[in-house]
Structure formats: C-alpha cells, structure tokens
PDB file of N, CA and C in Angstrom:
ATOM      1  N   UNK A   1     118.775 -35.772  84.163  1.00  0.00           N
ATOM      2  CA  UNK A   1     120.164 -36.007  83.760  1.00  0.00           C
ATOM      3  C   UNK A   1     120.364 -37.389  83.155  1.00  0.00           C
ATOM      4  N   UNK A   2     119.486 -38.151  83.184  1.00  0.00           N
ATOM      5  CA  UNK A   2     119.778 -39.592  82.926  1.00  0.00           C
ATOM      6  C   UNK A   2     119.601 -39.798  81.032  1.00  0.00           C
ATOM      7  N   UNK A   3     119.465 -39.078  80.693  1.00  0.00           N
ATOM      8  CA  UNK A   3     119.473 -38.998  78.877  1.00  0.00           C
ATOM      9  C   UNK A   3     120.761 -38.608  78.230  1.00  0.00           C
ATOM     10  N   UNK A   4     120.845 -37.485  79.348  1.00  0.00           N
ATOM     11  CA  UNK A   4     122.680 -36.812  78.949  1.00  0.00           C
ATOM     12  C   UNK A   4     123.691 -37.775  79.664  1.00  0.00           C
ATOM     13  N   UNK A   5     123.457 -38.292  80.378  1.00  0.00           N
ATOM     14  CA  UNK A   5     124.332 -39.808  81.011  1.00  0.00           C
ATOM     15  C   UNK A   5     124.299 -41.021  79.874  1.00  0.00           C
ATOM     16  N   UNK A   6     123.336 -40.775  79.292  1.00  0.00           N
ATOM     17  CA  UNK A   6     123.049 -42.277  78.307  1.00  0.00           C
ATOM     18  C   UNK A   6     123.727 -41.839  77.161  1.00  0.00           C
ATOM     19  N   UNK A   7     124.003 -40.629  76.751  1.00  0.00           N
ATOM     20  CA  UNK A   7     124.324 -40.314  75.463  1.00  0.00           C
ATOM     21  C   UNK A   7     126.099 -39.947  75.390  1.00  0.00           C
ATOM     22  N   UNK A   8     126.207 -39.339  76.426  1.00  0.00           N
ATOM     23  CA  UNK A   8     127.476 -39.869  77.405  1.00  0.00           C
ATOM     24  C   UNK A   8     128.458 -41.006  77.154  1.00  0.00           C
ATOM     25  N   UNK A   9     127.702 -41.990  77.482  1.00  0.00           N
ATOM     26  CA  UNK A   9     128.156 -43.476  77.981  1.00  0.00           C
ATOM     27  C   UNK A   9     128.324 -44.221  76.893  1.00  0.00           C
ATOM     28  N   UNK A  10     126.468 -44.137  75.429  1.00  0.00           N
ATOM     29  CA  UNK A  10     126.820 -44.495  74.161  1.00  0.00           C
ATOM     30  C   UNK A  10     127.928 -43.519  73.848  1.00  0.00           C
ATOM     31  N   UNK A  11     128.280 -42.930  73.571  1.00  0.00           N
ATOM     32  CA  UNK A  11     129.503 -42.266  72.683  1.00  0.00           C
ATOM     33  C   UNK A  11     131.156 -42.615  73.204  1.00  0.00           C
ATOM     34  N   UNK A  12     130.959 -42.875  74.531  1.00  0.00           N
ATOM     35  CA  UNK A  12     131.978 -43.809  74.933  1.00  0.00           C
ATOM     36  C   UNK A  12     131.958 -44.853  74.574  1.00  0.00           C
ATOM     37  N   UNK A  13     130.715 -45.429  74.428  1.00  0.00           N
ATOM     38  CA  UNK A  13     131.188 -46.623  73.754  1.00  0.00           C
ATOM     39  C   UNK A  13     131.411 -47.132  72.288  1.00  0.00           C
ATOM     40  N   UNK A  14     131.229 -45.901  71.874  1.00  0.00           N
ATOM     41  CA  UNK A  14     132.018 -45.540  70.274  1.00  0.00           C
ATOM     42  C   UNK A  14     133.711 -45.708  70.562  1.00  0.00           C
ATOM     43  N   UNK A  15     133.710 -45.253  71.435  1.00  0.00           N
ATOM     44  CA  UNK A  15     135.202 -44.680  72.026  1.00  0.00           C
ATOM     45  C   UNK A  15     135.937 -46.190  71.774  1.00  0.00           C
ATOM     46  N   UNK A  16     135.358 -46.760  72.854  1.00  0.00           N
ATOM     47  CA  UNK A  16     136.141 -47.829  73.719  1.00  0.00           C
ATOM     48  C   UNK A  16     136.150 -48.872  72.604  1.00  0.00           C
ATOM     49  N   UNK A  17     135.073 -49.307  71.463  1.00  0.00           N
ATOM     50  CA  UNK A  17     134.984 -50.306  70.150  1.00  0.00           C
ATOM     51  C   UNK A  17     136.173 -49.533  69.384  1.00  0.00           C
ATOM     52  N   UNK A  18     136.536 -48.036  69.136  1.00  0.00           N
ATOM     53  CA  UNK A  18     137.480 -47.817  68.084  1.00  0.00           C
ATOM     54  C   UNK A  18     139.025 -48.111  68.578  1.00  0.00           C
ATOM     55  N   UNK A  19     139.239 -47.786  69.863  1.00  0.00           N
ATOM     56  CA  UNK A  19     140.333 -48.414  70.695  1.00  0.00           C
ATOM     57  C   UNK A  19     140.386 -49.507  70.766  1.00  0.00           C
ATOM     58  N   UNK A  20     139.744 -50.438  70.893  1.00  0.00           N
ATOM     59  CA  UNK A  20     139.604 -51.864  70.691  1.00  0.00           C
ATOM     60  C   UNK A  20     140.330 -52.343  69.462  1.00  0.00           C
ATOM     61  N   UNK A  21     139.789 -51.476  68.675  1.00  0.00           N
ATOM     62  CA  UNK A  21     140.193 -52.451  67.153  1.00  0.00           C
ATOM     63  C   UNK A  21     141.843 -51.881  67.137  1.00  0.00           C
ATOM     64  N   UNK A  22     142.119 -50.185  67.854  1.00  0.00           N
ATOM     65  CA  UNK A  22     143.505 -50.000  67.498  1.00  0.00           C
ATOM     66  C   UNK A  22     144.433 -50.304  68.625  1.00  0.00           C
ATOM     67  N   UNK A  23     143.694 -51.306  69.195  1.00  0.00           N
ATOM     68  CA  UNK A  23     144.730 -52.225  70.288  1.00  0.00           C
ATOM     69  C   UNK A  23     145.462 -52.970  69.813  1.00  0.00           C
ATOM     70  N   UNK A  24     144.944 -53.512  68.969  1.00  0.00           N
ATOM     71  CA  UNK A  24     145.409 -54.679  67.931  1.00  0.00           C
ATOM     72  C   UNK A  24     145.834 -55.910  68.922  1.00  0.00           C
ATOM     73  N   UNK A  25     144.565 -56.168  69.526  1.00  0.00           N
ATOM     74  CA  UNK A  25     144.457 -57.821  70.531  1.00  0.00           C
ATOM     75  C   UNK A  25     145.359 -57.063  71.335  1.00  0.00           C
ATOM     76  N   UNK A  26     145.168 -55.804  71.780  1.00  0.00           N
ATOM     77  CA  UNK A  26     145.956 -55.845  73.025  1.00  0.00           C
ATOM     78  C   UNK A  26     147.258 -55.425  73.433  1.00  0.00           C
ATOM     79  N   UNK A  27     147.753 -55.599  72.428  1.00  0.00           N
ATOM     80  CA  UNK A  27     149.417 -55.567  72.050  1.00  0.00           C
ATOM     81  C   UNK A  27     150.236 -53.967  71.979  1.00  0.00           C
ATOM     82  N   UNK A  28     149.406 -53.415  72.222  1.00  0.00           N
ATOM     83  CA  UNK A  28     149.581 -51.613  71.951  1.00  0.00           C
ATOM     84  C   UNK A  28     149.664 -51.110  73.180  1.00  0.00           C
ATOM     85  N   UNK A  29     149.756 -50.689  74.072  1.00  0.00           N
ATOM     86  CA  UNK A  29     149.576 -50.281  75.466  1.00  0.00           C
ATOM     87  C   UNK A  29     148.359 -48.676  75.318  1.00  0.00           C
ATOM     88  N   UNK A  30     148.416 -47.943  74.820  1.00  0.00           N
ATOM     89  CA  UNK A  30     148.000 -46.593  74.539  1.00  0.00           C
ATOM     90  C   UNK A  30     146.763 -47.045  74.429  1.00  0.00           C
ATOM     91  N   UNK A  31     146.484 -47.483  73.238  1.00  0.00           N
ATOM     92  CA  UNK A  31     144.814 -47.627  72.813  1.00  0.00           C
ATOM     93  C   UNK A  31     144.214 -48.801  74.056  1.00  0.00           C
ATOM     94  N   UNK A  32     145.180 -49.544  74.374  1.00  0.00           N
ATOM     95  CA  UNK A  32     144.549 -50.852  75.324  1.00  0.00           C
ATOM     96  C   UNK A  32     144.250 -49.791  76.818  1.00  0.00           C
ATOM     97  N   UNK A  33     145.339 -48.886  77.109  1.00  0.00           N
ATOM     98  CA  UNK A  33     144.352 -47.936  78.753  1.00  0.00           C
ATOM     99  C   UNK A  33     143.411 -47.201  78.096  1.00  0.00           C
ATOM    100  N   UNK A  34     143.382 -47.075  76.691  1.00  0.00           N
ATOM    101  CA  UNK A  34     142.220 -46.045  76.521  1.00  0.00           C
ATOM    102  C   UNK A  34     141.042 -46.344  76.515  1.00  0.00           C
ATOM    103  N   UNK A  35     140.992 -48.133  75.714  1.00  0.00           N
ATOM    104  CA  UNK A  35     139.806 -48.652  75.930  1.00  0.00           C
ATOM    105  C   UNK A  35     138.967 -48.984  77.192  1.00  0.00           C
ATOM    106  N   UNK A  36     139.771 -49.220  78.191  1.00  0.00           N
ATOM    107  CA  UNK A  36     139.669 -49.819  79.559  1.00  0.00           C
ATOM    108  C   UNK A  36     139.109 -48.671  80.233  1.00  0.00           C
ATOM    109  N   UNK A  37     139.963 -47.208  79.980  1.00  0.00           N
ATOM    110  CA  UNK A  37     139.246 -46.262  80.189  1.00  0.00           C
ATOM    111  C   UNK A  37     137.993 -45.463  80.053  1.00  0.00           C
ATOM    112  N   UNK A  38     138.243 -45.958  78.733  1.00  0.00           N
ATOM    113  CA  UNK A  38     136.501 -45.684  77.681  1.00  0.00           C
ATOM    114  C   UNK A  38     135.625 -46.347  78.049  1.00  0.00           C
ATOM    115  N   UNK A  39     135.535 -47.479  78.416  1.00  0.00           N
ATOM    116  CA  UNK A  39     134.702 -48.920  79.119  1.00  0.00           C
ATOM    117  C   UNK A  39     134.542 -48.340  80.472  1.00  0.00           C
ATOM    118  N   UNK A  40     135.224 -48.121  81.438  1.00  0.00           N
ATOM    119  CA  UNK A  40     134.798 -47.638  82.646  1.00  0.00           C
ATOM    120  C   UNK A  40     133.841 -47.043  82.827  1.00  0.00           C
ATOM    121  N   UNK A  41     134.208 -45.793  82.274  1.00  0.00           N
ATOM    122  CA  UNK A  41     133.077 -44.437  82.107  1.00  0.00           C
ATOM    123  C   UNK A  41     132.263 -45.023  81.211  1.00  0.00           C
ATOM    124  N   UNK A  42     131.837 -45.550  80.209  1.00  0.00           N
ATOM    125  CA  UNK A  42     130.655 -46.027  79.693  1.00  0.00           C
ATOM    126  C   UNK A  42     130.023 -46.647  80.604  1.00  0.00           C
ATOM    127  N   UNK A  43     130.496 -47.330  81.468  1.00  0.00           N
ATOM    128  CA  UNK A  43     129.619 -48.154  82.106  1.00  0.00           C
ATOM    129  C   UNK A  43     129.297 -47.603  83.512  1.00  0.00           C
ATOM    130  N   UNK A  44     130.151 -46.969  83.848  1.00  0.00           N
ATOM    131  CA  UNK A  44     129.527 -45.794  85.001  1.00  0.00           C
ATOM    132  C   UNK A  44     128.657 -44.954  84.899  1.00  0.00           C
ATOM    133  N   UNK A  45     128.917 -44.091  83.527  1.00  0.00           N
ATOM    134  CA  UNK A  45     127.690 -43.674  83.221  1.00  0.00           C
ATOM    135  C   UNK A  45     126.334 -44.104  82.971  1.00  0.00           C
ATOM    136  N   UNK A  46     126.224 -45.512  82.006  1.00  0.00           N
ATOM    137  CA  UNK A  46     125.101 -46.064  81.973  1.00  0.00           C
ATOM    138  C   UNK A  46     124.546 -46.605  83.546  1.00  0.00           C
ATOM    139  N   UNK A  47     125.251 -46.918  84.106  1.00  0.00           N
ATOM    140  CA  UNK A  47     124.632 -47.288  85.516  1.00  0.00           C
ATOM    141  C   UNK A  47     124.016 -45.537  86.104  1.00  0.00           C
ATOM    142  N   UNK A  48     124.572 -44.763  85.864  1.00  0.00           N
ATOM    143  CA  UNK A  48     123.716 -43.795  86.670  1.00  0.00           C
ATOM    144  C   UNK A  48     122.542 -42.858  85.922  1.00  0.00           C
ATOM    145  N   UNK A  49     122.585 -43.531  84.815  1.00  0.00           N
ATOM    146  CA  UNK A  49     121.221 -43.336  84.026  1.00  0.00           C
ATOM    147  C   UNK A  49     120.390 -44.365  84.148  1.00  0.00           C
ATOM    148  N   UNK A  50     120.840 -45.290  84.399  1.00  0.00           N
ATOM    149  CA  UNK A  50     119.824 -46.519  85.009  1.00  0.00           C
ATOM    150  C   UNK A  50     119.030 -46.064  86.506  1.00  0.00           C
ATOM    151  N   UNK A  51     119.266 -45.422  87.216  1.00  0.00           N
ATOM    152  CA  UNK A  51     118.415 -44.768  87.960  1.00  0.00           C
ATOM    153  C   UNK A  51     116.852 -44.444  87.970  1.00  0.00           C
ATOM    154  N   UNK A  52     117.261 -43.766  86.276  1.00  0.00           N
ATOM    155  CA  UNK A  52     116.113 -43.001  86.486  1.00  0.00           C
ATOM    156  C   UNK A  52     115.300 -43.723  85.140  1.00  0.00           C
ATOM    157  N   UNK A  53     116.116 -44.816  84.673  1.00  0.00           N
ATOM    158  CA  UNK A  53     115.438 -45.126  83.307  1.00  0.00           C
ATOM    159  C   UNK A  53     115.390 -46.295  83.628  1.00  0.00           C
ATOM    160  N   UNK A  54     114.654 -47.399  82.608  1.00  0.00           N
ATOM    161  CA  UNK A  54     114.243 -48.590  82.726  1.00  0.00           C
ATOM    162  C   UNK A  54     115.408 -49.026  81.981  1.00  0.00           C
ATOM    163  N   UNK A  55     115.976 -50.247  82.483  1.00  0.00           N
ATOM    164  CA  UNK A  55     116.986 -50.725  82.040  1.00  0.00           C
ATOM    165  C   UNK A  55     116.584 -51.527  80.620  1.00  0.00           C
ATOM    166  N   UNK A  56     115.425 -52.154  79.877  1.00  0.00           N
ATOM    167  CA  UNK A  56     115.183 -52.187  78.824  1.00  0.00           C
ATOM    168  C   UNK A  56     115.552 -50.600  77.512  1.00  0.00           C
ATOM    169  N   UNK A  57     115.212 -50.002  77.959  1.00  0.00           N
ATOM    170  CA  UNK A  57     115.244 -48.668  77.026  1.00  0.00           C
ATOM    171  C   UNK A  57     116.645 -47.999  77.645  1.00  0.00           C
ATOM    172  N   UNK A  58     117.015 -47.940  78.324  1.00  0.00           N
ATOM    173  CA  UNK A  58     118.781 -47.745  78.769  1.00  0.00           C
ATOM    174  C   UNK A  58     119.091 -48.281  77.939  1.00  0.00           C
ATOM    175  N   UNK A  59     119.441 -49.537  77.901  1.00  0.00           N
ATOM    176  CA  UNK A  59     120.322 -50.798  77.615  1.00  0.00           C
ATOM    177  C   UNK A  59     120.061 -50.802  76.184  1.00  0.00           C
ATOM    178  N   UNK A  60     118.852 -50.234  75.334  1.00  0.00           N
ATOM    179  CA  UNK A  60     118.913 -50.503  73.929  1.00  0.00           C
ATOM    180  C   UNK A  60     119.314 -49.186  72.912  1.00  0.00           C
ATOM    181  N   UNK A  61     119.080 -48.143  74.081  1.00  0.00           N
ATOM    182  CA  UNK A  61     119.738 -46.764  73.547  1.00  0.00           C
ATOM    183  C   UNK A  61     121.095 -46.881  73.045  1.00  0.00           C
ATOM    184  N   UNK A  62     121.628 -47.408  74.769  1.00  0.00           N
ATOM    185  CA  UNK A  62     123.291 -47.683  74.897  1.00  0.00           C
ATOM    186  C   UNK A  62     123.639 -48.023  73.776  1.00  0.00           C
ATOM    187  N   UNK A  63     123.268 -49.515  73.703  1.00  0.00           N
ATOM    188  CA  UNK A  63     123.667 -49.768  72.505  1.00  0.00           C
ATOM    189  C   UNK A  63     123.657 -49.601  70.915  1.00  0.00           C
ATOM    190  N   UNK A  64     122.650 -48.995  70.599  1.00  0.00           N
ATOM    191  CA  UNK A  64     122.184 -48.001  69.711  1.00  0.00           C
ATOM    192  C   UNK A  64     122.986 -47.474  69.014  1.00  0.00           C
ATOM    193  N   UNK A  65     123.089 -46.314  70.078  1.00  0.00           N
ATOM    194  CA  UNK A  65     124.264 -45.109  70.204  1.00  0.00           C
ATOM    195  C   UNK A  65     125.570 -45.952  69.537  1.00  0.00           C
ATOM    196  N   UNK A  66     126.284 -46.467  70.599  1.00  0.00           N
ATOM    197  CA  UNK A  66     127.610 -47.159  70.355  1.00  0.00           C
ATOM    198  C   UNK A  66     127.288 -47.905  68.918  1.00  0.00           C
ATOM    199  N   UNK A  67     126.410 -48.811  68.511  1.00  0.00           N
ATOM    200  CA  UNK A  67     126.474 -49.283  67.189  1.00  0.00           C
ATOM    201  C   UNK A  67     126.516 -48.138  65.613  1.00  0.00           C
ATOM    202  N   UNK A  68     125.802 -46.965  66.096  1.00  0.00           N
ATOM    203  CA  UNK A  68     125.386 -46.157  64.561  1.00  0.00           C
ATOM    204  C   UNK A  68     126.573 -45.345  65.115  1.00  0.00           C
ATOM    205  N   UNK A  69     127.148 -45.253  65.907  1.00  0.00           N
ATOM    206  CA  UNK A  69     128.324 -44.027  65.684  1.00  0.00           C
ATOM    207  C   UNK A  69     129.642 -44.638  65.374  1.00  0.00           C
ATOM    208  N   UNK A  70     129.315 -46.526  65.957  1.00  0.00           N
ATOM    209  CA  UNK A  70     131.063 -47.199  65.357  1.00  0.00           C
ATOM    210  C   UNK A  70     131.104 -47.309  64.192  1.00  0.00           C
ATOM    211  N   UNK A  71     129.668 -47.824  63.293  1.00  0.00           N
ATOM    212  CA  UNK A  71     129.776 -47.890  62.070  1.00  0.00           C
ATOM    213  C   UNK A  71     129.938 -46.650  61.236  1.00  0.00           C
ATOM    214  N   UNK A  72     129.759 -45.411  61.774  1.00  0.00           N
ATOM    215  CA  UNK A  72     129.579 -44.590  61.015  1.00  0.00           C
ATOM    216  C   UNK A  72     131.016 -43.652  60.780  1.00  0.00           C
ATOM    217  N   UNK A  73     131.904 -44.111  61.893  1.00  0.00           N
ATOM    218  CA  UNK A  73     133.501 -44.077  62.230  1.00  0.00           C
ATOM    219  C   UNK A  73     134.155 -44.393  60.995  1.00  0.00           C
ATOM    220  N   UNK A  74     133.330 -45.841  60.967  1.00  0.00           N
ATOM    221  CA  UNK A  74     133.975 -46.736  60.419  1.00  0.00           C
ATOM    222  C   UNK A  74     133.887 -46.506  58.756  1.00  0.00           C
ATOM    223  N   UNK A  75     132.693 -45.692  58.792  1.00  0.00           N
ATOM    224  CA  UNK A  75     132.272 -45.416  57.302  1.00  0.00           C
ATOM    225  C   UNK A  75     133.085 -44.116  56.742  1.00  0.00           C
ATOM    226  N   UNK A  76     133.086 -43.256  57.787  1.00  0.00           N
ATOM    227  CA  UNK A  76     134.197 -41.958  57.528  1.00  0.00           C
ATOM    228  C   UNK A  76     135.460 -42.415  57.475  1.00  0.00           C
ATOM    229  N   UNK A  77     136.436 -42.823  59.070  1.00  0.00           N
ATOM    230  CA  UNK A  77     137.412 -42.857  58.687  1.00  0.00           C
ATOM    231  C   UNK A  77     137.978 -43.897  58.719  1.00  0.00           C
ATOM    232  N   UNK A  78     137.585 -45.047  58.732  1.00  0.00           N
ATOM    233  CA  UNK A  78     138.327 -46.697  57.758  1.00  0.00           C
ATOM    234  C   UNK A  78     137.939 -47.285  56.662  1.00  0.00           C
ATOM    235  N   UNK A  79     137.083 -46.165  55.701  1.00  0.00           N
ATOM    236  CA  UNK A  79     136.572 -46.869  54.532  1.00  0.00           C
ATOM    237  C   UNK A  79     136.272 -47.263  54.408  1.00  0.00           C
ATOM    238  N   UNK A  80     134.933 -48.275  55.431  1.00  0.00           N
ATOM    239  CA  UNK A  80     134.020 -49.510  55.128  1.00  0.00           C
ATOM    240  C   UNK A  80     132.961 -49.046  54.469  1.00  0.00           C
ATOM    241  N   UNK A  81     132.454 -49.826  53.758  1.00  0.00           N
ATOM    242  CA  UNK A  81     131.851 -50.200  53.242  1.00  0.00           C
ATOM    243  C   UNK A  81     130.151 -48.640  53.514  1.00  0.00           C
ATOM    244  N   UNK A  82     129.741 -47.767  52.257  1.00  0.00           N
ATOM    245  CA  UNK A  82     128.637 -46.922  52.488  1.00  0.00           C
ATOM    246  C   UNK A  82     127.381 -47.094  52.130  1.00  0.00           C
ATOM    247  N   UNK A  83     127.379 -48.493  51.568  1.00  0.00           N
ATOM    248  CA  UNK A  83     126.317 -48.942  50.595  1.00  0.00           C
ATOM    249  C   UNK A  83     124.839 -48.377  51.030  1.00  0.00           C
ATOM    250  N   UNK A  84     124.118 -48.321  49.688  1.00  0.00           N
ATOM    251  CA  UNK A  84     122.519 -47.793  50.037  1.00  0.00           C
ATOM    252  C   UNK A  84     122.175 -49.283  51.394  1.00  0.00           C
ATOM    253  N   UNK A  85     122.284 -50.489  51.477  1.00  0.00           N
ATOM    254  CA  UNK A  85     121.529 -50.964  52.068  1.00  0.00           C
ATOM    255  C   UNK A  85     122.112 -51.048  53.497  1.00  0.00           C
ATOM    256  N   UNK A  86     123.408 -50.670  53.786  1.00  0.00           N
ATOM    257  CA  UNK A  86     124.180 -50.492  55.084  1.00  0.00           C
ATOM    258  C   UNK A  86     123.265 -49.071  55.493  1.00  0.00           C
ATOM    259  N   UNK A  87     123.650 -48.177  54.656  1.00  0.00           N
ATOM    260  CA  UNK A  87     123.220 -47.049  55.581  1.00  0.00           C
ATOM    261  C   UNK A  87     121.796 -46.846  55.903  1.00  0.00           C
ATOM    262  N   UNK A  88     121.010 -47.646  55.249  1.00  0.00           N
ATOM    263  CA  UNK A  88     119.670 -47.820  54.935  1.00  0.00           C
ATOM    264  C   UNK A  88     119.749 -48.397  56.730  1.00  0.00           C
ATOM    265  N   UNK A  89     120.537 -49.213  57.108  1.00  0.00           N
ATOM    266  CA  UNK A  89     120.574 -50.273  58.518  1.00  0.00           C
ATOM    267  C   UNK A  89     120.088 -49.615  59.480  1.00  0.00           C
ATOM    268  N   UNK A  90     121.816 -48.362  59.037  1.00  0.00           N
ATOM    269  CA  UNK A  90     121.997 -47.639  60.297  1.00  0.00           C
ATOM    270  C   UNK A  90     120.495 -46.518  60.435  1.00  0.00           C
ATOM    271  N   UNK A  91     120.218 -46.027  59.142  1.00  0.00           N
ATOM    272  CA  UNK A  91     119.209 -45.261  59.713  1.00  0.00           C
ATOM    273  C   UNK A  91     118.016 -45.829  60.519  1.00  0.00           C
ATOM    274  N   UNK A  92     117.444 -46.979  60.394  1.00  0.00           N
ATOM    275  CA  UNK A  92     116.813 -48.072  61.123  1.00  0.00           C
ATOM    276  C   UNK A  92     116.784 -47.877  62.533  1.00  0.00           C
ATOM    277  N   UNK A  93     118.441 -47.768  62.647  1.00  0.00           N
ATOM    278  CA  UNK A  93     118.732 -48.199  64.088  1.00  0.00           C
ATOM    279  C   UNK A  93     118.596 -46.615  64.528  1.00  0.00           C
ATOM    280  N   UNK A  94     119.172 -45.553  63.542  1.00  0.00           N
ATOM    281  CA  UNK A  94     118.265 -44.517  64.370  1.00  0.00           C
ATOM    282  C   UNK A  94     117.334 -43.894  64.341  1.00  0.00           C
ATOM    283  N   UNK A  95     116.220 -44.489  64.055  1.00  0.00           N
ATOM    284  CA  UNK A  95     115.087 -44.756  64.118  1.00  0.00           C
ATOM    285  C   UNK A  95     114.860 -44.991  65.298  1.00  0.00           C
ATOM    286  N   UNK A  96     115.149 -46.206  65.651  1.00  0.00           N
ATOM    287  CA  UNK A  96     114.726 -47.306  66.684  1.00  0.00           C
ATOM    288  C   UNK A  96     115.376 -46.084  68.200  1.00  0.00           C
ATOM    289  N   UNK A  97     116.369 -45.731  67.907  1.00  0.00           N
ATOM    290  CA  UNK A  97     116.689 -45.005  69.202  1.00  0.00           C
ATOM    291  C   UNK A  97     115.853 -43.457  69.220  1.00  0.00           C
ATOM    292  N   UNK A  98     114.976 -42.881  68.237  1.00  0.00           N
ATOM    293  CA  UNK A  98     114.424 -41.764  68.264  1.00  0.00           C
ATOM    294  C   UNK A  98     113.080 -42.410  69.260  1.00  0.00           C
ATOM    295  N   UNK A  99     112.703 -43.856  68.814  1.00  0.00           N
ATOM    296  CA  UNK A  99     111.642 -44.289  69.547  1.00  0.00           C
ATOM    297  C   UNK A  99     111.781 -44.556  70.432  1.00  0.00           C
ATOM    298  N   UNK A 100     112.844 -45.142  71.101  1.00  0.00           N
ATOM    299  CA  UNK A 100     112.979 -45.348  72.303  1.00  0.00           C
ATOM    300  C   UNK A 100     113.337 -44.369  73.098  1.00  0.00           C
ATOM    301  N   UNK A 101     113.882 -43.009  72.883  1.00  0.00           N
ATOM    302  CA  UNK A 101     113.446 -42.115  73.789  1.00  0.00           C
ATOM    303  C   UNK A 101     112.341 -41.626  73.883  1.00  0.00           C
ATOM    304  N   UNK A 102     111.458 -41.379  72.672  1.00  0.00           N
ATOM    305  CA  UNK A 102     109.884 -40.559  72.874  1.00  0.00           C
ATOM    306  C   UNK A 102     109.220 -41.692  73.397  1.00  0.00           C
ATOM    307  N   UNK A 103     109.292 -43.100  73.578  1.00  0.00           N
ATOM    308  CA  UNK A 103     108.145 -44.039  74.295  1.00  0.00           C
ATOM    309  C   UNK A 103     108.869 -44.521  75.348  1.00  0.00           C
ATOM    310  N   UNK A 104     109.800 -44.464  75.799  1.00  0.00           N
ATOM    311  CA  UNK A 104     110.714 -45.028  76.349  1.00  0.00           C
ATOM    312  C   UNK A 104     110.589 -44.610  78.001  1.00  0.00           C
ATOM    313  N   UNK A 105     110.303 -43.853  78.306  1.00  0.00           N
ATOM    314  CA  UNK A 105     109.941 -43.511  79.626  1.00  0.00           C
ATOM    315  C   UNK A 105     108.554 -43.942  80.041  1.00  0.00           C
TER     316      UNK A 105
END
C-alpha cells in the first residue's frame, strides 16, 4: 500500500500548491481550509508510506509528483508558459520518478 499512499499524498500536494496560490496570501477563507486540508492528508499520507519505503525515495517521489502535476496545472489551466525546454524539464522529472520507483525499493 505504500506506493498508492505516495501517489495519494503527491497529488495532494498538487492540491494544496493550487489552493495556495488561490488563497491569495491567505485572504480567501475557502481555498486557505482547503489548503490546510490538502497539506494534512498529504502529509499523513506520506508518513504512512514512509513505513514501508525509505524516506530518500518517499520524499523524492513526493515531491516529484507534486512538482510535474503543479506545473502541468499550471500549463493547462493558467496558461504558463509550454515551451519545448519547460516541458522537456518536466519530462526529466518524470523520468526521475519512473526511476525511483523501479530502483527505489
């Protein structure tokens, strides 16, 4: 269970970065419990995939996850920026998380 906990927890933490930004510092009440909410469970979850995983390869999935799915949010629905050498990044990074699950245990 500790892979479906990690994948879980990254996608919450897609969650909790897009609430963040539509907190706007905070000032919103809605998106600010959602983030707090989104943050909880991300981090509950990653702790109970830390169990069974090494907290090096946890901890770089996690973040992984949460980085190629905010940018990729961000690339669908706020119009940033799709350039060959951005997406060129993100595929990198999932790369880097295909490896760190097949060596990662």
């Amino acid at each position: 269970m500790a892979w479906p906990y990690l994948f879980i927890a990254g996608s919450l933490e897609v969650v909790w970065a897009l609430l963040l930004k539509q907190s706007d510092g905070f000032s919103k009440l809605w998106p600010s419990l959602g983030f707090i909410a989104a943050g909880a469970g991300s981090i509950v979850l990653l702790t109970l995939a830390l169990r069974d995983l090494p907290v090096g390869t946890a901890y770089a999935a996690w973040t992984g996850i949460g980085a190629v799915g905010t940018a990729l949010f961000g690339v669908v629905f706020f119009s940033e920026s799709a350039s060959g050498p951005r997406l060129a990044s993100i595929a990198l990074i999932v790369i880097g998380l295909v490896g760190t699950y097949v060596f990662g245990d």
